[in-house]
C-alpha atoms as a PDB file:
ATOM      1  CA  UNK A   1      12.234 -12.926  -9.328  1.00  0.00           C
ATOM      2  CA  UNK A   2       9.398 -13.261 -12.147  1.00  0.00           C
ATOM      3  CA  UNK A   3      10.050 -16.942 -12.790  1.00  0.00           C
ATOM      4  CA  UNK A   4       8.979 -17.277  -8.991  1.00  0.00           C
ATOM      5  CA  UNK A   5       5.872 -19.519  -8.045  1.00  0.00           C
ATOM      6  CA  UNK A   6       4.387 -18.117  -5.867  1.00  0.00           C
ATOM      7  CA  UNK A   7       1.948 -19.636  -2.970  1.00  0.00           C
ATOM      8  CA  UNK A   8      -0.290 -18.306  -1.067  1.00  0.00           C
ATOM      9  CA  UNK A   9      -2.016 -19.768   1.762  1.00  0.00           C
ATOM     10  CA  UNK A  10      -5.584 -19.698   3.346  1.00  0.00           C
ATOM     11  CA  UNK A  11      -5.955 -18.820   6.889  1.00  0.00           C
ATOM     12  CA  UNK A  12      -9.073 -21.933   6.902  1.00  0.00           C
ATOM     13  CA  UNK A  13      -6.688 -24.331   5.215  1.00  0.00           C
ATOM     14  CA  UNK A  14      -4.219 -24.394   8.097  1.00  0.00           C
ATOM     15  CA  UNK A  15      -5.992 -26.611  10.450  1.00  0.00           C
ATOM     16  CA  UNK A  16      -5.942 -24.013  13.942  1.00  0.00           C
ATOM     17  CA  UNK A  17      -2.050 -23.411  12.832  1.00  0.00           C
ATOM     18  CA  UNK A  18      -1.553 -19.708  13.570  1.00  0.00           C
ATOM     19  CA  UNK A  19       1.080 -18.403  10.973  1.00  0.00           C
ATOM     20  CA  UNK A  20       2.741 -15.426  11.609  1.00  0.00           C
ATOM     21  CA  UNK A  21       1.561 -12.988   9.723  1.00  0.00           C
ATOM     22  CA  UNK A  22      -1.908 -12.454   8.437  1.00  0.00           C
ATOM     23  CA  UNK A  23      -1.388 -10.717   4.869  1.00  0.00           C
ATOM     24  CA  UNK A  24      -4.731  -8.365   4.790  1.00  0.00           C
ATOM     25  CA  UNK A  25      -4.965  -8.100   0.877  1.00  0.00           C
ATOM     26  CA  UNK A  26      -7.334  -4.931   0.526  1.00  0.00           C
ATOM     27  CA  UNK A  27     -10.229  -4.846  -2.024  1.00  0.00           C
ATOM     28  CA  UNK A  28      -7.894  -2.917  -4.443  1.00  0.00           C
ATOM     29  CA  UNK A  29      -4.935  -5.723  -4.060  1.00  0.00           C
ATOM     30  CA  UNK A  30      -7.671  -8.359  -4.769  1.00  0.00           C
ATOM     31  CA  UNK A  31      -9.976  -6.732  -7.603  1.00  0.00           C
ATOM     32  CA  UNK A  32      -8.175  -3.663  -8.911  1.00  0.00           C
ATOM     33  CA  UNK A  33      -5.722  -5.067 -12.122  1.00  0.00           C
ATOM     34  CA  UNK A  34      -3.715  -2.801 -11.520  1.00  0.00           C
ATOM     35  CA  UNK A  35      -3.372  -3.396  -7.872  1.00  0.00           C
ATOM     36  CA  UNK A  36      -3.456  -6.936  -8.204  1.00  0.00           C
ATOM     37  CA  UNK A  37       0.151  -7.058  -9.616  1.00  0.00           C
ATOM     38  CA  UNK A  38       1.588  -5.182  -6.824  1.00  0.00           C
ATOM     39  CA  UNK A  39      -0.406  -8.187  -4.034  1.00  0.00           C
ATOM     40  CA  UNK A  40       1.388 -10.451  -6.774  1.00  0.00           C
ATOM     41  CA  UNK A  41       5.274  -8.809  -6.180  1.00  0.00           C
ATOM     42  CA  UNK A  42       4.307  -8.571  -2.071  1.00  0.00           C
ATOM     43  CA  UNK A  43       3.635 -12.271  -2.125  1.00  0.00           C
ATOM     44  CA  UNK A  44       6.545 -13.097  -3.883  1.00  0.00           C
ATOM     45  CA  UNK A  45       8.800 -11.486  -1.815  1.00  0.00           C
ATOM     46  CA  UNK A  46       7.392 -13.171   1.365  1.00  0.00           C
ATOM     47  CA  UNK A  47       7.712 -16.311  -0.512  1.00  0.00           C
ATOM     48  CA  UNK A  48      11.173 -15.252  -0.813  1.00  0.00           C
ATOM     49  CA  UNK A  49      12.206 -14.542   2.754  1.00  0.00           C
ATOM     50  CA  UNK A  50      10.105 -17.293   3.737  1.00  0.00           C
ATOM     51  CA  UNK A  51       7.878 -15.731   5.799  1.00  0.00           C
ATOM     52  CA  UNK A  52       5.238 -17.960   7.576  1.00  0.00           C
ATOM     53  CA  UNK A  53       1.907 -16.263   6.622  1.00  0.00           C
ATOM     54  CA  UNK A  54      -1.673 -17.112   5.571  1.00  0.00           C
ATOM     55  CA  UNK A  55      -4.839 -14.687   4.337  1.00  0.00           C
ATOM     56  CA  UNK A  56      -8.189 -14.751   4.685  1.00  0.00           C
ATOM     57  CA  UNK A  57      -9.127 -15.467   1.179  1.00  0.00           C
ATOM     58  CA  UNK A  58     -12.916 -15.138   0.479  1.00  0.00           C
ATOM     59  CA  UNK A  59     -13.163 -14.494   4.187  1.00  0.00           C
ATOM     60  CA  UNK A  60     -11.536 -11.525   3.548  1.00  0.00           C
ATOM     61  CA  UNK A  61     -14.595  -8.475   3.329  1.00  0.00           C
ATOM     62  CA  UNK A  62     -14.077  -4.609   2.822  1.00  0.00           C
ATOM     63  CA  UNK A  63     -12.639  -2.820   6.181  1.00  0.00           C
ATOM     64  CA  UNK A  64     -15.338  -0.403   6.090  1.00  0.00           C
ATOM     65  CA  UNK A  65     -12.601   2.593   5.368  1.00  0.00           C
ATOM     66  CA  UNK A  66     -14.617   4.005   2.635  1.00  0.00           C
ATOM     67  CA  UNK A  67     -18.180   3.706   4.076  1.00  0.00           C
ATOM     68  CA  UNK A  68     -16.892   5.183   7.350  1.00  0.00           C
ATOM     69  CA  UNK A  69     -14.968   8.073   5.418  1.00  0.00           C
ATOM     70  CA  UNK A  70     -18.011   8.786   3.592  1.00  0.00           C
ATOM     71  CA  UNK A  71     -20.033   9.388   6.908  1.00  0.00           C
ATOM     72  CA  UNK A  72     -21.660   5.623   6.812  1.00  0.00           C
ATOM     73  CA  UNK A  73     -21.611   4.769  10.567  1.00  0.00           C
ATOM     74  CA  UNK A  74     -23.673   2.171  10.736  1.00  0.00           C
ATOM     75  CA  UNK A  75     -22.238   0.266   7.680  1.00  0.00           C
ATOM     76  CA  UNK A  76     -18.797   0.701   8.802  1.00  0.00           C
ATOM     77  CA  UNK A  77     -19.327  -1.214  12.224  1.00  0.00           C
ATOM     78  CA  UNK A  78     -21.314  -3.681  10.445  1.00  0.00           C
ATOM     79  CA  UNK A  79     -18.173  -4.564   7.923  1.00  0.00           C
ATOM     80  CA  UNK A  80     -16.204  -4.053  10.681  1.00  0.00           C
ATOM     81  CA  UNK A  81     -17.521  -6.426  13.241  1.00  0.00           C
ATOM     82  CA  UNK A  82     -17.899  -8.874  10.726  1.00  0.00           C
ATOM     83  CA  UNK A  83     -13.792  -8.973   9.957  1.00  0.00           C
ATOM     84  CA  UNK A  84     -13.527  -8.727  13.623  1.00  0.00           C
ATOM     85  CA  UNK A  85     -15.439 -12.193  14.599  1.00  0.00           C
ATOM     86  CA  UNK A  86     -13.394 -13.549  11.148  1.00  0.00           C
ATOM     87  CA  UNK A  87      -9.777 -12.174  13.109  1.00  0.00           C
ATOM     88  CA  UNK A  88     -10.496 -13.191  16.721  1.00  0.00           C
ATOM     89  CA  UNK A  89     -11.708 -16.458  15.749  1.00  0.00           C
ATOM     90  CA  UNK A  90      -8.296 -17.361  13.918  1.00  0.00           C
ATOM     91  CA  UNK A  91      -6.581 -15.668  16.952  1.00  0.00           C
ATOM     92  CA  UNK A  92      -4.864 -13.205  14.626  1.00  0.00           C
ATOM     93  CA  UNK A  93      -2.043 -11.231  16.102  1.00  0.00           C
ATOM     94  CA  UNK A  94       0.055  -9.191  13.308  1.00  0.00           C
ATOM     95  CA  UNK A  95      -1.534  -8.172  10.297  1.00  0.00           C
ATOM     96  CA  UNK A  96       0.669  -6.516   7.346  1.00  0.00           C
ATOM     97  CA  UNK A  97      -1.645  -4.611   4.791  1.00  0.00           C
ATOM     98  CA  UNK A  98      -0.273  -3.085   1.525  1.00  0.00           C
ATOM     99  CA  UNK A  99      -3.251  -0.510   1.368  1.00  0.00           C
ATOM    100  CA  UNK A 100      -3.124   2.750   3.998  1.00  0.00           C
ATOM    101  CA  UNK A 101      -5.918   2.891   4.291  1.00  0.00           C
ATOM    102  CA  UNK A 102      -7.105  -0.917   5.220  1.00  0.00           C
ATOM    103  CA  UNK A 103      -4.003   0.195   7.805  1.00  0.00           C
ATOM    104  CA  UNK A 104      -5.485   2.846   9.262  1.00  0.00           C
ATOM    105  CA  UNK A 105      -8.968   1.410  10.011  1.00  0.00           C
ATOM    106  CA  UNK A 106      -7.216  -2.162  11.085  1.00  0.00           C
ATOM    107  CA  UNK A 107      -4.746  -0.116  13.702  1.00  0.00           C
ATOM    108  CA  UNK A 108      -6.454   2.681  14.634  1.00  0.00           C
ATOM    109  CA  UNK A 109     -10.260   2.353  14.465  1.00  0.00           C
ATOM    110  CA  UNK A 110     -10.743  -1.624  15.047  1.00  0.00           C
ATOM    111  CA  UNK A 111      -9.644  -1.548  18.817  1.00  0.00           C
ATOM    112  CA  UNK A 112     -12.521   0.337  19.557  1.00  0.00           C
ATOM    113  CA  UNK A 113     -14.781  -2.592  18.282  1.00  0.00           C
ATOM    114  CA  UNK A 114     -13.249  -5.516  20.018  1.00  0.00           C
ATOM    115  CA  UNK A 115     -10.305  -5.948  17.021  1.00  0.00           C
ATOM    116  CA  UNK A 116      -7.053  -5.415  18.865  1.00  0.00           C
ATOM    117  CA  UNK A 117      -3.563  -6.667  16.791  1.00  0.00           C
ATOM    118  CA  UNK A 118      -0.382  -5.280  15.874  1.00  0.00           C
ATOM    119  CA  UNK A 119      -1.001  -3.911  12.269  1.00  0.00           C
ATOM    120  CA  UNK A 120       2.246  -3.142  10.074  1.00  0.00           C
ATOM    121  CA  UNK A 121       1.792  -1.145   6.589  1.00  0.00           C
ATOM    122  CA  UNK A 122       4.363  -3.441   4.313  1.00  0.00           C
ATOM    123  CA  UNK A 123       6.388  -0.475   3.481  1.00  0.00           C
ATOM    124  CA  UNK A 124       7.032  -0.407   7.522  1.00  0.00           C
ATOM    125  CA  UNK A 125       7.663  -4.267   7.141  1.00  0.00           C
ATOM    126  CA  UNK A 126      10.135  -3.871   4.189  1.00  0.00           C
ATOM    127  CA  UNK A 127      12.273  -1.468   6.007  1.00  0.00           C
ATOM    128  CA  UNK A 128      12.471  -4.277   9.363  1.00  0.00           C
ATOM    129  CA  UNK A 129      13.257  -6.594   6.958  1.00  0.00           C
ATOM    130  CA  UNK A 130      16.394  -4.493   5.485  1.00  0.00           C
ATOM    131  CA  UNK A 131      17.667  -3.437   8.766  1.00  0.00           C
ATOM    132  CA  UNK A 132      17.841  -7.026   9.608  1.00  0.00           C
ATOM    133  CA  UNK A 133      19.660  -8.050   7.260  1.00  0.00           C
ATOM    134  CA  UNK A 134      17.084 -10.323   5.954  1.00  0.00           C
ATOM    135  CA  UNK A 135      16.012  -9.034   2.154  1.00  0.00           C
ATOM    136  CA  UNK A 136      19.386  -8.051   0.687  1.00  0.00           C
ATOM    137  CA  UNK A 137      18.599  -5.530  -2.512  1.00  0.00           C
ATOM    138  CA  UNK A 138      20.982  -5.466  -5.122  1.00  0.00           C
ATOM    139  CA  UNK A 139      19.764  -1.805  -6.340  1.00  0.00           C
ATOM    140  CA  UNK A 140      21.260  -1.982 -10.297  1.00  0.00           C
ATOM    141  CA  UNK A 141      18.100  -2.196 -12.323  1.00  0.00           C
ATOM    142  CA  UNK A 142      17.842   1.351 -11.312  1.00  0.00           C
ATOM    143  CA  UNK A 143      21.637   2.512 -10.936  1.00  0.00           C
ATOM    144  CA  UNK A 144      21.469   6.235 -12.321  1.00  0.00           C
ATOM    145  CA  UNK A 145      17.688   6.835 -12.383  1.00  0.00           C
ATOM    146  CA  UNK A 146      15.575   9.428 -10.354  1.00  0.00           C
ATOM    147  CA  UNK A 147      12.902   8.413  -8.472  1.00  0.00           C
ATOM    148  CA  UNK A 148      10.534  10.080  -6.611  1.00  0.00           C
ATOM    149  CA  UNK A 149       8.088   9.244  -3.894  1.00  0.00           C
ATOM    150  CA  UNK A 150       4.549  10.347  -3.605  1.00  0.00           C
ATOM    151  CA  UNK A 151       3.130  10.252   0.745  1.00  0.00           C
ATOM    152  CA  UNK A 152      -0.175   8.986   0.894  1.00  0.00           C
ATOM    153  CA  UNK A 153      -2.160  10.762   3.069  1.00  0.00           C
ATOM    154  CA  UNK A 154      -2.838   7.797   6.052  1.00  0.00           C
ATOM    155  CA  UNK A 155       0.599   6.396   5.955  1.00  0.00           C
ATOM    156  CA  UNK A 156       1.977  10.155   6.357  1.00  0.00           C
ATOM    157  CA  UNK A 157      -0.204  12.678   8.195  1.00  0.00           C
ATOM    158  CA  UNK A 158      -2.210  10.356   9.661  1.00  0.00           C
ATOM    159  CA  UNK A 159       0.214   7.840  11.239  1.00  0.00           C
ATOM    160  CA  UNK A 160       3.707   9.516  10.718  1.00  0.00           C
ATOM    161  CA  UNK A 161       5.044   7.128   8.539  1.00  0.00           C
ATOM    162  CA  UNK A 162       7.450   9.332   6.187  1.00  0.00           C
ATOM    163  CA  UNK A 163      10.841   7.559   6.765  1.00  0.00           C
ATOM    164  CA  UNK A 164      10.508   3.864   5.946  1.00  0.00           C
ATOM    165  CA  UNK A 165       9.315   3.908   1.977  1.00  0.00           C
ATOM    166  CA  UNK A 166      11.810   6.539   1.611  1.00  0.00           C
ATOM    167  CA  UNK A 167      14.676   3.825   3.315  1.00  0.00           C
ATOM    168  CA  UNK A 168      12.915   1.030   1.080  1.00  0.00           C
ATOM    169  CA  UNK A 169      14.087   3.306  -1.749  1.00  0.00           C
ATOM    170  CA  UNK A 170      17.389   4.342  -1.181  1.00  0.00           C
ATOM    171  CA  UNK A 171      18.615   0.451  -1.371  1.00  0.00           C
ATOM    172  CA  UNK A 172      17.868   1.273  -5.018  1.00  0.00           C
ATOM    173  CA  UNK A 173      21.024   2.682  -5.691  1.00  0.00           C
ATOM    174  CA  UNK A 174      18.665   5.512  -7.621  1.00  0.00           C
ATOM    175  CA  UNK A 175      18.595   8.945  -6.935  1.00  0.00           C
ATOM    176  CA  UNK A 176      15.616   9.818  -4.832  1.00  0.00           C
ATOM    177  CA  UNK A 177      14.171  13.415  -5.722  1.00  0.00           C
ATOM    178  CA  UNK A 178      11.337  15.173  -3.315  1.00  0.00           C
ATOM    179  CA  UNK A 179       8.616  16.647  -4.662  1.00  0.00           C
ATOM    180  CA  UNK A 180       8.416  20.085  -3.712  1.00  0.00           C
ATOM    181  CA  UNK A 181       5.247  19.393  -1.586  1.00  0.00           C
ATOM    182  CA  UNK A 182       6.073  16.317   0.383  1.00  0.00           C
ATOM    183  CA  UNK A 183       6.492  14.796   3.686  1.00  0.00           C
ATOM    184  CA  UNK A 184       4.347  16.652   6.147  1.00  0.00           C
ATOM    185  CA  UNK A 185       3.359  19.124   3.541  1.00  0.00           C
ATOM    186  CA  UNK A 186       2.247  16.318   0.954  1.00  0.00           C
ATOM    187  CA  UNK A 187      -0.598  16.834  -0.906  1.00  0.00           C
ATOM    188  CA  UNK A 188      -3.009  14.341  -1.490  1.00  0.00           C
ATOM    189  CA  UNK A 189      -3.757  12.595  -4.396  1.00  0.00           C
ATOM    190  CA  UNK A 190      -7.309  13.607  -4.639  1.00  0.00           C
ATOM    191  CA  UNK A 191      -9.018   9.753  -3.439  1.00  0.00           C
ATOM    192  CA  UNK A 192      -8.870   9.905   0.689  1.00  0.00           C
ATOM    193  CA  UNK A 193     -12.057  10.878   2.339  1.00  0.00           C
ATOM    194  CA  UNK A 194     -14.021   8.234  -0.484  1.00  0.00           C
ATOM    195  CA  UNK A 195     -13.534  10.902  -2.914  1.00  0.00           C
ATOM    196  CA  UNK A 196     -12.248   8.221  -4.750  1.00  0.00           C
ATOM    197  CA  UNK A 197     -15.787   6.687  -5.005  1.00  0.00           C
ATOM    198  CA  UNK A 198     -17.688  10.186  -6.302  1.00  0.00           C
ATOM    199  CA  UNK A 199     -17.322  12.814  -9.075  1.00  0.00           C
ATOM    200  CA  UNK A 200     -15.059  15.782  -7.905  1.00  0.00           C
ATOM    201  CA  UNK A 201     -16.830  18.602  -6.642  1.00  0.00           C
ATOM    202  CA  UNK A 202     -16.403  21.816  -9.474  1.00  0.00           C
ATOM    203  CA  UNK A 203     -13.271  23.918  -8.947  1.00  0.00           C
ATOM    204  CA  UNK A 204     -10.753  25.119 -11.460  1.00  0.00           C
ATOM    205  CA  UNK A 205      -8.651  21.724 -11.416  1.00  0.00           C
ATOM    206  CA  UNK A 206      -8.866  17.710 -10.532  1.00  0.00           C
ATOM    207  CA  UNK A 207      -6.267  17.184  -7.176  1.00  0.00           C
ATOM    208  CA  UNK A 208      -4.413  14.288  -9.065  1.00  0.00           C
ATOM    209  CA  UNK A 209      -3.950  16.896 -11.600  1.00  0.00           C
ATOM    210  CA  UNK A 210      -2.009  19.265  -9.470  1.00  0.00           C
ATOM    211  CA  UNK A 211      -0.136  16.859  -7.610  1.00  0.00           C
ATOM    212  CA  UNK A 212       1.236  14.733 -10.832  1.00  0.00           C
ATOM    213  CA  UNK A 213       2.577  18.083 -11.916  1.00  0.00           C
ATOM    214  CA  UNK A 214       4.465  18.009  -8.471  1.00  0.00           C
ATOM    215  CA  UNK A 215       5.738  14.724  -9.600  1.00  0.00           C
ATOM    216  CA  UNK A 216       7.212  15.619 -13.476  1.00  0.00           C
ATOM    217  CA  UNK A 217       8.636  18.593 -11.687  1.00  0.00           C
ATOM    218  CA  UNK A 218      10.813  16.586 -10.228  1.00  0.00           C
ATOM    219  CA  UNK A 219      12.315  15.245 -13.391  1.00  0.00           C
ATOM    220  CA  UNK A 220      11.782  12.058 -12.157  1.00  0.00           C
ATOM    221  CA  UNK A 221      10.666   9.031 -14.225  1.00  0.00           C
ATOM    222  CA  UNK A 222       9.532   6.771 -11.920  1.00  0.00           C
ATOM    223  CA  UNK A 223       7.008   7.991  -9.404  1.00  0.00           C
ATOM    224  CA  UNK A 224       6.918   5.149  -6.596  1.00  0.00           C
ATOM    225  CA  UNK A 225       3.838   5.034  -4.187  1.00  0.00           C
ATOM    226  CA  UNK A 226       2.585   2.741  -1.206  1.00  0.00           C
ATOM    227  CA  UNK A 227      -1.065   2.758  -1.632  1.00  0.00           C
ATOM    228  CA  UNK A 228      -3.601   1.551  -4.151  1.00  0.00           C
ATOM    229  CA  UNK A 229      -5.469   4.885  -3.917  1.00  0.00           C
ATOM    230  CA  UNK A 230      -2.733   6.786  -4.728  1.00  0.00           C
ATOM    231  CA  UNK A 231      -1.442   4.575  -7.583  1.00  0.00           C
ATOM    232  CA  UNK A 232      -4.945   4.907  -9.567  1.00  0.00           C
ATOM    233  CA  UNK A 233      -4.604   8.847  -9.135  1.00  0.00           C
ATOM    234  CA  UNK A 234      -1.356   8.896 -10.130  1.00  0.00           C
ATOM    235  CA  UNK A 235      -1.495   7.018 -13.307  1.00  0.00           C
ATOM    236  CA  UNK A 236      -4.130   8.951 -14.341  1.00  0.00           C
ATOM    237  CA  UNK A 237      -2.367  11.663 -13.847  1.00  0.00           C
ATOM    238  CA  UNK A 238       0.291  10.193 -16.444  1.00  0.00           C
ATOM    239  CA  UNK A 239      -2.332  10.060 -18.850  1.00  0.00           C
ATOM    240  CA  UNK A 240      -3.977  13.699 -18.470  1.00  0.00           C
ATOM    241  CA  UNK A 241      -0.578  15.012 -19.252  1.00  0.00           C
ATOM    242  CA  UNK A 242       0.036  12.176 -22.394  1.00  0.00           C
ATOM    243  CA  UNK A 243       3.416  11.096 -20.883  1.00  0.00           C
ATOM    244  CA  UNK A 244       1.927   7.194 -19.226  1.00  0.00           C
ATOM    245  CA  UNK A 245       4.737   6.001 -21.801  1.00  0.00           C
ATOM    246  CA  UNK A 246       7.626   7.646 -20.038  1.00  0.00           C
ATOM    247  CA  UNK A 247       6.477   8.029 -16.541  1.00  0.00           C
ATOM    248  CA  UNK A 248       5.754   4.763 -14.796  1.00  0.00           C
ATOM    249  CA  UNK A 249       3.804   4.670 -11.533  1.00  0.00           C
ATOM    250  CA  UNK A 250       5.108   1.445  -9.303  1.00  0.00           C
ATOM    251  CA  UNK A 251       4.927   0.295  -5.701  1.00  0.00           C
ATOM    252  CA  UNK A 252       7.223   0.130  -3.362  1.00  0.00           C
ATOM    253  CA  UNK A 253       7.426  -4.175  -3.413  1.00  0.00           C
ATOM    254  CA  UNK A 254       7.212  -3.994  -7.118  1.00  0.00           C
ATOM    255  CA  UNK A 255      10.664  -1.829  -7.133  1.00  0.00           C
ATOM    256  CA  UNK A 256      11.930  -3.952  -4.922  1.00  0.00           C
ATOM    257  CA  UNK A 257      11.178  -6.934  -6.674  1.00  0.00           C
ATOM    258  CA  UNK A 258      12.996  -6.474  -9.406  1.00  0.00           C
ATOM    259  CA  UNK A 259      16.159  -5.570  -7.399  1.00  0.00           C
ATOM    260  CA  UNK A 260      16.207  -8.734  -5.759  1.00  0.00           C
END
């Protein structure tokens, strides 16, 4: 799938045409490097299904997640409002999001501000697209590797979404391996709550610490996540314990990517 060109069209270069799906990119999927790639593998998949969809482009502003987490009220319905008028104005209906958290604020907080639209995390989307028979995974580049999977915190406790990464990753044909804290007794990486945007407060270890110890537990040598958050904790985590050469950090479209 690498040789792919990809394309990826603006919501203001359709002309009124409402595409299907609005692809809501995140700050992390367009500014983070690393994050960028996994925006890049997302795109090429829908590009491969050929699924109708657009994004905002420089339209696109922050959702407001981590001013709101950090107890920024007045910010938050400010950014929020703002992507709001932007939505409504293209009559946006479904919105996939790579990012939890840009899923979270989109589905859950946004009604209450005038933003109403059915909002699908793309690990959600990858599973409907399995089940119908749509993105067929051939599952060899991993054939006899374990693999485990890391819950962020607003896919999981916050919206119940445990099931669908985990069926995204069983088409693999790897051997999927739980952490020993997972599911609804994940632990966090350490970033939710904008933690990720301040020192940590003292204590007697960093949370991405603890939890990438969870991970090499597991024997596992590929640690797949589903948010950006998560996938800047957990490579760091690599590092802190000298083993980013052996344990590789990837999301969920990037493993399925290069199954396809």
């Amino acid at each position: 799938m690498s040789e792919i060109t990809y394309k990826v069209p603006v919501m203001a270069e359709l002309n009124g045409r409402i595409p299907e799906i609005l692809f809501w990119v995140g700050c992390a999927g367009s500014f983070d490097s690393r994050y960028k790639k996994v925006t890049v593998a997302f795109v090429k998949i829908l590009n491969h299904l050929n699924i109708d969809f657009a994004v905002l482009g420089p339209e696109e502003t922050c959702t407001g997640d981590p001013a709101k987490r950090a107890g920024d009220e007045m910010t938050f319905q400010m950014q929020a409002i703002q992507n709001i008028e932007t939505l409504n104005m293209y009559k946006v209906k479904k919105i996939v999001t790579a990012c939890p958290h840009c899923f979270n604020t989109l589905k859950n907080e946004y009604p209450n501000l005038g933003g109403n639209y059915e909002v699908i995390h793309h690990s959600t989307f990858l599973q409907q697209m399995i089940d119908e028979g749509k993105l067929k995974v051939e599952g060899g580049s991993f054939k006899g590797q374990k693999i485990t999977y890391h819950d962020s915190c607003y896919l999981g406790r916050a919206n119940d979404i445990y099931e669908a990464p985990r069926k995204v990753l069983e088409q693999l044909d790897a051997e999927l391996v739980e952490m020993k804290r997972c599911k609804t007794k994940g632990l966090c990486c350490g970033a939710g709550g904008a933690q990720m945007f301040k020192e940590p407060e003292n204590g007697n270890k960093e949370v991405n610490h603890e939890r990438i110890e969870d991970a090499l537990a597991t024997d596992a040598k590929i640690i797949a996540v589903a948010c950006p958050f998560c996938m800047t904790m957990m490579v760091d985590g690599t590092k802190k314990k000298n083993v980013e050469e052996t344990v590789k950090v990837y999301d969920l479209s990037e493993l399925l990517l290069q199954s396809l």
